[in-house]
Protein backbone atom coordinates (compact mmCIF):
# COMPACT_ATOMS: atom_id res chain seq x y z
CA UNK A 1 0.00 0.00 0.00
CA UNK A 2 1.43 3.70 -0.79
CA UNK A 3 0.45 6.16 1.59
CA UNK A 4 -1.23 9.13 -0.16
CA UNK A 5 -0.38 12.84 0.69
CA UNK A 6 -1.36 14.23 4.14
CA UNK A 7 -3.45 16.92 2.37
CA UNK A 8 -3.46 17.31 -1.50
CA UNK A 9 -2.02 21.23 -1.59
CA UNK A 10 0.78 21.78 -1.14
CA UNK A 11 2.95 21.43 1.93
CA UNK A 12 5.83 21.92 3.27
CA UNK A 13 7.19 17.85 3.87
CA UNK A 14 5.07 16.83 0.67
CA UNK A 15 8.20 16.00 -1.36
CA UNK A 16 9.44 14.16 2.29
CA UNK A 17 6.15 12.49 2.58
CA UNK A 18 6.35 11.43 -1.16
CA UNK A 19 10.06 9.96 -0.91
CA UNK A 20 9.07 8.27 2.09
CA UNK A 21 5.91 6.51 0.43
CA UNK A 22 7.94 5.15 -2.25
CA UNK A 23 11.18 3.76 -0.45
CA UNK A 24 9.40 0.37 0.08
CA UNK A 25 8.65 -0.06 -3.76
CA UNK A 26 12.36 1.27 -4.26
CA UNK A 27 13.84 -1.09 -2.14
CA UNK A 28 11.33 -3.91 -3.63
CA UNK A 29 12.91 -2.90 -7.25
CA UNK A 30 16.65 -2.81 -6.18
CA UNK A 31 15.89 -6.22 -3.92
CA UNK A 32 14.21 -7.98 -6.98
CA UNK A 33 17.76 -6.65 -8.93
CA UNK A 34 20.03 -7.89 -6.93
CA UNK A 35 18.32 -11.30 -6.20
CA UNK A 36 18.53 -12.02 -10.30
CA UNK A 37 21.74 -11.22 -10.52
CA UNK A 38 22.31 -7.14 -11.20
CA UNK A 39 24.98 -5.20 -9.25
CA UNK A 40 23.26 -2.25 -6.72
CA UNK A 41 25.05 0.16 -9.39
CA UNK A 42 23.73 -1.14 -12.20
CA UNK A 43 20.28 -1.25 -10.48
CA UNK A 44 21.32 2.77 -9.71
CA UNK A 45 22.26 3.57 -13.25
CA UNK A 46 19.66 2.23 -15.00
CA UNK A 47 17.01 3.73 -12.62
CA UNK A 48 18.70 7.20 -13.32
CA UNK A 49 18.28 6.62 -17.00
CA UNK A 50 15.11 6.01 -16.44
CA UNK A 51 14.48 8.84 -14.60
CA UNK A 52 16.29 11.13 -17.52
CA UNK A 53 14.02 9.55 -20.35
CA UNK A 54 10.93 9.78 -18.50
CA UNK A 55 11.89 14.02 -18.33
CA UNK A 56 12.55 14.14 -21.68
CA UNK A 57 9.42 12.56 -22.63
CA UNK A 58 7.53 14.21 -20.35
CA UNK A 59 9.39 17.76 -21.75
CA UNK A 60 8.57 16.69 -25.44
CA UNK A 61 5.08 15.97 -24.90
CA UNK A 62 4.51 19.23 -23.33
CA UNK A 63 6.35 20.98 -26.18
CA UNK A 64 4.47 18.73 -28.92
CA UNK A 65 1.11 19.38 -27.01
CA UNK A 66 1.82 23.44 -27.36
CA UNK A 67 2.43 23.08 -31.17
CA UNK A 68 -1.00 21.35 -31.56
CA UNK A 69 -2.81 24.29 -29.46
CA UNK A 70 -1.36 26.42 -31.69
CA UNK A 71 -2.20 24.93 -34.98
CA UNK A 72 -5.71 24.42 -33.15
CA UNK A 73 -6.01 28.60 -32.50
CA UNK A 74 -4.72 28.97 -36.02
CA UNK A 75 -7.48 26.84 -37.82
CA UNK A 76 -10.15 28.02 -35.49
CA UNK A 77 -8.93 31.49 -36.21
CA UNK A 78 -8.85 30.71 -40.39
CA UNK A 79 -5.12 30.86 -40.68
């Protein structure tokens, strides 16, 4: 079970309170690694990529949704 936030605005400790909810699945992940046969570093490394795609995906959807608003406002505006 994750624990949800305290109070959904924000708060002070949210970003504690997150971090804190997800060390058990974290540790699950880099147990599971280890127990098949990855190195903790490896485990590390790969979770960072992870964590780097992720922002660039999440960074070119935002920038891909913008260009359709755009070309949205220009239709609707007979462009």
């Amino acid at each position: 079970m994750i624990n949800p936030p305290k109070q959904q605005e924000d708060y002070a400790d949210r970003p504690l309170d997150c971090q804190e909810a997800m060390e058990p699945g974290f540790q699950a992940i880099i147990d599971c690694m280890l127990e098949v046969g990855w190195t903790r570093g490896e485990t590390l490394r790969a979770l960072k990529r992870l964590i780097a795609v992720d922002n660039m995906t999440q960074k070119e959807n935002a920038r891909m949704e913008t260009q359709l608003a755009i070309a949205r406002a220009m239709i609707r505006a007979g462009r």
